[in-house]
C-alpha atoms as a PDB file:
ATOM      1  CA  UNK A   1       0.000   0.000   0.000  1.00  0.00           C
ATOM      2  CA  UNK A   2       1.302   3.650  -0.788  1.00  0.00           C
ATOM      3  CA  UNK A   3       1.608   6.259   2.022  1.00  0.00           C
ATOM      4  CA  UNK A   4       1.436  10.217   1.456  1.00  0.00           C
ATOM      5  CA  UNK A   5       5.098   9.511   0.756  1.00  0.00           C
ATOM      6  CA  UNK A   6       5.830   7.203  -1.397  1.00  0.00           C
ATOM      7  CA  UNK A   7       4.637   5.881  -4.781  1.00  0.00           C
ATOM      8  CA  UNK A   8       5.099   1.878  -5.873  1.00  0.00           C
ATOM      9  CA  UNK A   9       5.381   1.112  -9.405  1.00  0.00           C
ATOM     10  CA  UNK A  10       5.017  -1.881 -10.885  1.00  0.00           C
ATOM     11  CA  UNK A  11       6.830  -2.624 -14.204  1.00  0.00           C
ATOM     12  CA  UNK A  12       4.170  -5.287 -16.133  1.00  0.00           C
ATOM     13  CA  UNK A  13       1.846  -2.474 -17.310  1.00  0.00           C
ATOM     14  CA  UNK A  14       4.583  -0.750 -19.186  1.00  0.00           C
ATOM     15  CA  UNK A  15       5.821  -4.106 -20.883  1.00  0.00           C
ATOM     16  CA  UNK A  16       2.223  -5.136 -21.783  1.00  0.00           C
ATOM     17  CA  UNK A  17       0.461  -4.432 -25.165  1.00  0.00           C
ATOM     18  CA  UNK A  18      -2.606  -1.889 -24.595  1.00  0.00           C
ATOM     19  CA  UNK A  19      -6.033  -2.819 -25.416  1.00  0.00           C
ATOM     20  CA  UNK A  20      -7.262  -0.892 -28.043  1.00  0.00           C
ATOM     21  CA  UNK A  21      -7.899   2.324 -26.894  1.00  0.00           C
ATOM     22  CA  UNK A  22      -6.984   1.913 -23.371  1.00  0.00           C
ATOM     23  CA  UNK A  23      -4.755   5.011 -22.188  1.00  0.00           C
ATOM     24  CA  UNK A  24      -0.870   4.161 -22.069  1.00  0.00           C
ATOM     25  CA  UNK A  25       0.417   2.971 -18.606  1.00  0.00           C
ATOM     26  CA  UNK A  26       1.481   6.144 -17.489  1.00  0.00           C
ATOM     27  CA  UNK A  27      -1.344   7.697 -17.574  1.00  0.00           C
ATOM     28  CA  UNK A  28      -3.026   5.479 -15.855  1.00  0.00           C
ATOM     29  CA  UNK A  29      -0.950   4.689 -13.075  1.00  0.00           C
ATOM     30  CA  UNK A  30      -0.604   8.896 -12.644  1.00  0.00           C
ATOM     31  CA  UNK A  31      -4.354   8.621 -12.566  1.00  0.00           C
ATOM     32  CA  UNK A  32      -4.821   5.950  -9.915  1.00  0.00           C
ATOM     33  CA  UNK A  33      -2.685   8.376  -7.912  1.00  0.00           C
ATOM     34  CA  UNK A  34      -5.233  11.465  -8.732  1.00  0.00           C
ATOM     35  CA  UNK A  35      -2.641  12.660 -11.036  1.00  0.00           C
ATOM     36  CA  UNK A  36      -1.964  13.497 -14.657  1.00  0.00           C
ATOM     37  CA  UNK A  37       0.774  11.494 -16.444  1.00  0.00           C
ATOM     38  CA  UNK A  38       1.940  12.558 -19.950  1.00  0.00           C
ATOM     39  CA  UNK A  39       4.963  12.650 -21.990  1.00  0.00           C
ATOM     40  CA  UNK A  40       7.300  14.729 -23.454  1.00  0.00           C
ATOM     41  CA  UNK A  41       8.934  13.516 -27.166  1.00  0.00           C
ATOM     42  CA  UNK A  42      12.147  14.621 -27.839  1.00  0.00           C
ATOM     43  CA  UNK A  43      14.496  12.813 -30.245  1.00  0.00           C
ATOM     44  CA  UNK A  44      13.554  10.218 -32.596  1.00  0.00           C
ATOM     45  CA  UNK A  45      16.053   9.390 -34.646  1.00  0.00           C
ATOM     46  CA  UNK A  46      18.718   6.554 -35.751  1.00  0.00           C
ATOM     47  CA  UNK A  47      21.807   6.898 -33.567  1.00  0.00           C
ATOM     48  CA  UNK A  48      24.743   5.223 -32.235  1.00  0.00           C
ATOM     49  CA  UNK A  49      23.914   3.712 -29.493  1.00  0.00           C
ATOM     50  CA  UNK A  50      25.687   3.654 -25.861  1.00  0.00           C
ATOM     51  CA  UNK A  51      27.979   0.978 -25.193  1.00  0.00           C
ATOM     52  CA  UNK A  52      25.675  -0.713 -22.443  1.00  0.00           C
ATOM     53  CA  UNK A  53      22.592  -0.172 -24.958  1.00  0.00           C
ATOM     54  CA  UNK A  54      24.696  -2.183 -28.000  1.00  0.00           C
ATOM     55  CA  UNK A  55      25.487  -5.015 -25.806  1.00  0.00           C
ATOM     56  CA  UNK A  56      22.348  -5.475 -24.702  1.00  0.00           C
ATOM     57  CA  UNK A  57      20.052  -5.441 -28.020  1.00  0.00           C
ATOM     58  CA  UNK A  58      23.727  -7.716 -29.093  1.00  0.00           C
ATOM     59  CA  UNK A  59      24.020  -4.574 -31.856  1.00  0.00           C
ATOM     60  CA  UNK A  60      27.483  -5.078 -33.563  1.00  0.00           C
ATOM     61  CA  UNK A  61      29.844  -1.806 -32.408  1.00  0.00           C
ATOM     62  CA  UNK A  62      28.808   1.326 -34.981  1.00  0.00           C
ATOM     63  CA  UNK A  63      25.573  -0.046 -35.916  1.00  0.00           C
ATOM     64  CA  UNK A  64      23.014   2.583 -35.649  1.00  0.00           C
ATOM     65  CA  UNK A  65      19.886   2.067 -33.865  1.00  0.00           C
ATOM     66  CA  UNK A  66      16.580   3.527 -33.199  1.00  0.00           C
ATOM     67  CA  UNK A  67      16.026   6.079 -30.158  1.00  0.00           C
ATOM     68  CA  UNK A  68      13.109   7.869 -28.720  1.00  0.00           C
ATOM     69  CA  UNK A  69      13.797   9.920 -25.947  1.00  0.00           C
ATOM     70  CA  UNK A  70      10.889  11.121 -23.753  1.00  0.00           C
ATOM     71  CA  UNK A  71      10.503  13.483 -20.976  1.00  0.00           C
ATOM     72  CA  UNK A  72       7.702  11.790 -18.630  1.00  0.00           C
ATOM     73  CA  UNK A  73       5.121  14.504 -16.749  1.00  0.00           C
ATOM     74  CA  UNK A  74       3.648  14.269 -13.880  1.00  0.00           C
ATOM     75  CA  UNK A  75       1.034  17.215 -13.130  1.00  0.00           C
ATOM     76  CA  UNK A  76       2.883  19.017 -16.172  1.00  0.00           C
ATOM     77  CA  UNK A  77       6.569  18.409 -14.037  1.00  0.00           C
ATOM     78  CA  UNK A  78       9.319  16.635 -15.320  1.00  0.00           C
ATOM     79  CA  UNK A  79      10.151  13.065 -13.320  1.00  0.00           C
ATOM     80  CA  UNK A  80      11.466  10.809 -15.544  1.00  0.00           C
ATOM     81  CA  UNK A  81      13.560  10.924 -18.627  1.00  0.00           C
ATOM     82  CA  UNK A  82      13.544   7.717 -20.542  1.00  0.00           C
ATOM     83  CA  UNK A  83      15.794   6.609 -23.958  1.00  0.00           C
ATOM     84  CA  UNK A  84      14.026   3.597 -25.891  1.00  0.00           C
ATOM     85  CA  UNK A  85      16.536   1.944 -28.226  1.00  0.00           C
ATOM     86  CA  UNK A  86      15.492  -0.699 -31.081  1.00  0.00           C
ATOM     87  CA  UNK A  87      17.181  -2.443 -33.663  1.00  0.00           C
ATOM     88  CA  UNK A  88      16.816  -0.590 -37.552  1.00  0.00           C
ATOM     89  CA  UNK A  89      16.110  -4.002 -38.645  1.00  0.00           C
ATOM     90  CA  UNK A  90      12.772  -3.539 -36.274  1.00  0.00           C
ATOM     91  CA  UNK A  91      12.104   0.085 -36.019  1.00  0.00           C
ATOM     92  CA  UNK A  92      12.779   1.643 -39.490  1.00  0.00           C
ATOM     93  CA  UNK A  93      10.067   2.199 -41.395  1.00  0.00           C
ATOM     94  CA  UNK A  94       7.713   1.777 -38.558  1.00  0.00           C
ATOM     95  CA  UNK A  95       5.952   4.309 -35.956  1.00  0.00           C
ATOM     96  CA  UNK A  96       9.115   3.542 -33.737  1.00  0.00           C
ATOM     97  CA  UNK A  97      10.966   5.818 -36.140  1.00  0.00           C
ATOM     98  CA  UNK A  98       8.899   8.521 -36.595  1.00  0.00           C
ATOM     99  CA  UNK A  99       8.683  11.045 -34.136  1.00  0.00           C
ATOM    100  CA  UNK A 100       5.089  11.311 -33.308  1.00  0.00           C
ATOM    101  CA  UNK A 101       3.401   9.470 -30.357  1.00  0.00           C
ATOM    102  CA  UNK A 102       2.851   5.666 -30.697  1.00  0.00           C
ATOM    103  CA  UNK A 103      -1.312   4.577 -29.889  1.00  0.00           C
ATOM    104  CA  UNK A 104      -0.949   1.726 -27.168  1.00  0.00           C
ATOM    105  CA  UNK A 105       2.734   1.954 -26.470  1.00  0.00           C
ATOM    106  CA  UNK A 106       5.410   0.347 -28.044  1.00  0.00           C
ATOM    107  CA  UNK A 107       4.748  -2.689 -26.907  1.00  0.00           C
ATOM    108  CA  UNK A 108       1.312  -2.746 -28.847  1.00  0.00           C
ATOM    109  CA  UNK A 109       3.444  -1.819 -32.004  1.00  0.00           C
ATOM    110  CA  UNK A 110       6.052  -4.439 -31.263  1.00  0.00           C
ATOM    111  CA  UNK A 111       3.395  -7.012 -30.823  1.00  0.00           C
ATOM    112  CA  UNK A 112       1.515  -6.135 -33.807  1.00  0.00           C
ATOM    113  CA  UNK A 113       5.030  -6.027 -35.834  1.00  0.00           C
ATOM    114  CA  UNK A 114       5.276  -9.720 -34.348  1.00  0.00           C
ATOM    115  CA  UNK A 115       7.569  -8.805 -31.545  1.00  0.00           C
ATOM    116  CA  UNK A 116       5.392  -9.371 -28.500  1.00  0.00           C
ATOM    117  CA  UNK A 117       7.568  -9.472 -25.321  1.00  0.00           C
ATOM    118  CA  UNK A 118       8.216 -12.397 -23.445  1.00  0.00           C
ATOM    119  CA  UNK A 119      11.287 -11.359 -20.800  1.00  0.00           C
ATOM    120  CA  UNK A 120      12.482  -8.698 -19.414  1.00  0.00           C
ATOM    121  CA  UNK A 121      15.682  -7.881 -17.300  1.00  0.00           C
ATOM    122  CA  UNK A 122      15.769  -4.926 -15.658  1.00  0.00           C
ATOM    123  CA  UNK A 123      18.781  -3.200 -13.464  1.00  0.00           C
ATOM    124  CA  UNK A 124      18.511  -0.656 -11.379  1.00  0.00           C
ATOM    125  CA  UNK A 125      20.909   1.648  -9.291  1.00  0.00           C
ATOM    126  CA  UNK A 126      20.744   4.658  -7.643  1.00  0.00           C
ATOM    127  CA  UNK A 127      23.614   7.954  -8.495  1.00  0.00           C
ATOM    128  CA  UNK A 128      24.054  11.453  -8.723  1.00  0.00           C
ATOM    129  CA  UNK A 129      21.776  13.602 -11.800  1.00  0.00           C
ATOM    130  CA  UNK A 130      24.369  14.864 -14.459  1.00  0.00           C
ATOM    131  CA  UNK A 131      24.256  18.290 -15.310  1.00  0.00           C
ATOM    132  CA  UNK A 132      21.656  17.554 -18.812  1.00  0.00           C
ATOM    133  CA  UNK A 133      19.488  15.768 -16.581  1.00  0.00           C
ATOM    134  CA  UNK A 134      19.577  18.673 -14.026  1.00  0.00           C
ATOM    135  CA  UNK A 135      18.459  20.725 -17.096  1.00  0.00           C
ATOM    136  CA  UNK A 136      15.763  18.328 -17.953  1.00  0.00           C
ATOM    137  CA  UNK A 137      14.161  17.837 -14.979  1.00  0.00           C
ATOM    138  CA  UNK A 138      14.142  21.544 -13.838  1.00  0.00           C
ATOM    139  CA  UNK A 139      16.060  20.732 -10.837  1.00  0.00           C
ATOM    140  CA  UNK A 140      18.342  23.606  -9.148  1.00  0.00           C
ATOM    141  CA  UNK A 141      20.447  21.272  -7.739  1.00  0.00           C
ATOM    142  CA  UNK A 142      22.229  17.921  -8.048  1.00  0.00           C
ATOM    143  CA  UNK A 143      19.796  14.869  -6.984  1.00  0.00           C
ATOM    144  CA  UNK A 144      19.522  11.583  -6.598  1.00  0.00           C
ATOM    145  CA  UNK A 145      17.745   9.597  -8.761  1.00  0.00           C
ATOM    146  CA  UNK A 146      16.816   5.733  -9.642  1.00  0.00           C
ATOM    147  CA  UNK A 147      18.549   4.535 -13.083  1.00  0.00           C
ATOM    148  CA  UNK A 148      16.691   1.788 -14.408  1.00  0.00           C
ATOM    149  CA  UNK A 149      17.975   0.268 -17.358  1.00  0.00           C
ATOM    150  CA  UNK A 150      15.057  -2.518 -18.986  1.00  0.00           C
ATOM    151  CA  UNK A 151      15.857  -5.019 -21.591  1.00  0.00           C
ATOM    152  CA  UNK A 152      13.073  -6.545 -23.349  1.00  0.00           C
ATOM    153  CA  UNK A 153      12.882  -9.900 -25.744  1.00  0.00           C
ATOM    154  CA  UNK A 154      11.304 -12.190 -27.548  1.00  0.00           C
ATOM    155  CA  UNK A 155      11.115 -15.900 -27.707  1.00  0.00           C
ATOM    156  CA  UNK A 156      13.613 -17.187 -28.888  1.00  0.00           C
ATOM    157  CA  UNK A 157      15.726 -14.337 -26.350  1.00  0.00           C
ATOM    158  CA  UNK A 158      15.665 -11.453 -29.308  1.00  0.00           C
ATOM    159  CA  UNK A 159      16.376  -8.741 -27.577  1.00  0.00           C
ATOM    160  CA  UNK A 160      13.305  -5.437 -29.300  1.00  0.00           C
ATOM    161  CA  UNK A 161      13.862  -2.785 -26.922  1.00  0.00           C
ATOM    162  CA  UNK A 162      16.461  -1.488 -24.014  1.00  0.00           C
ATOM    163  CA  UNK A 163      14.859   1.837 -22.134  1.00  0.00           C
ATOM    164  CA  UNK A 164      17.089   3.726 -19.769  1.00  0.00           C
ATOM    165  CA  UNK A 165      15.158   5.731 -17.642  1.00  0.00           C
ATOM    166  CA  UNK A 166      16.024   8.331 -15.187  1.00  0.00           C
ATOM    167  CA  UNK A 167      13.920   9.114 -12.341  1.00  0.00           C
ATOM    168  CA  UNK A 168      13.487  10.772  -9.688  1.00  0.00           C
ATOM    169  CA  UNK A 169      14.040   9.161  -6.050  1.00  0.00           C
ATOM    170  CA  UNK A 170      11.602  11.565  -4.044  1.00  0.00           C
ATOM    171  CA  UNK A 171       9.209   8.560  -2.646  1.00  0.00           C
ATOM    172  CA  UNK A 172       9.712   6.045  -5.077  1.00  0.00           C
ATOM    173  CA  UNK A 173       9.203   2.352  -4.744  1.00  0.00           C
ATOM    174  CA  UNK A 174       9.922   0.012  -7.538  1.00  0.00           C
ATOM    175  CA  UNK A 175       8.318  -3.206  -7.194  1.00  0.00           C
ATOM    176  CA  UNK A 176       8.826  -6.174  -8.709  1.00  0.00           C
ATOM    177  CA  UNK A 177       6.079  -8.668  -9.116  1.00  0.00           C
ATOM    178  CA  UNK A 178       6.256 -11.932 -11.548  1.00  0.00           C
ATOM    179  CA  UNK A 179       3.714 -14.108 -13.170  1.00  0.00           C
ATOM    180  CA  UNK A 180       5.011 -17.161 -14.189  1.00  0.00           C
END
């Protein structure tokens, strides 16, 4: 249960394809709260990709790949920033790759490209804001914040989709809860 203080969030809604027409996780976790989550687009465009973010989706050194970087909103204030890498073998030519806002979620793209997600890894630790993220999240001085870094494949273990998201640590609870 949640106190005043403190906010749990659960990672399965933001891994799971959207019914259609069903609002995107965020918001709807924001909403259960009495809140209003939205998101920011930045960047969408074909990049090369951190070192941690190649390794993961097993993308050979120099190969570009597809990022969308979001600034998440809570009651119009920055939280979160999050970096969503795919593959160009996936993403180009597809929603991924353009930068407008995807209905569902990726993960209802991915599925209905034939990419529905099976496992997910996620790491998290806990450092000091940089001075971007600083910027980003209109804070006027350093923080710390929750680094989550989420890898997600398919059967047979193809890795679709590596988010790194920053977020603040005011309150927050990650919790981890599996169905198997």
């Amino acid at each position: 249960m949640n106190s005043a203080n403190s906010w749990q969030s659960v990672s399965m809604p933001y891994v799971t394809p959207r019914a259609h027409g069903e609002r995107e996780a965020w918001a709807h976790e924001a909403a259960q709260h009495g809140s209003v989550g939205t998101q920011r687009l930045g960047e969408v465009s074909e990049v090369e990709p951190p070192a941690a973010v190649a390794k993961a989706l097993g993308a050979p050194i120099g190969e570009p790949v597809v990022v969308r970087r979001r600034v998440i909103l809570l009651d119009g204030r920055p939280v979160e920033l999050t970096d969503s890498y795919y593959p160009v073998s996936i993403a180009r030519g597809t929603r991924l790759a353009e930068r407008r806002k995807i209905p569902g979620g990726a993960p209802s793209l991915l599925t209905e490209l034939g990419y529905r997600t099976r496992r997910v890894v996620e790491d998290v630790s806990a450092r000091v804001t940089t001075d971007d993220e600083r910027r980003l999240l209109e804070l006027d001085v350093p923080s710390v914040v929750l680094v989550l870094f989420r890898t997600s494949y398919t059967e047979p273990e193809l890795p679709v989709e590596v988010s790194s998201m920053v977020m603040l640590g005011d309150g927050r609870h990650l919790r981890y809860q599996l169905s198997v």
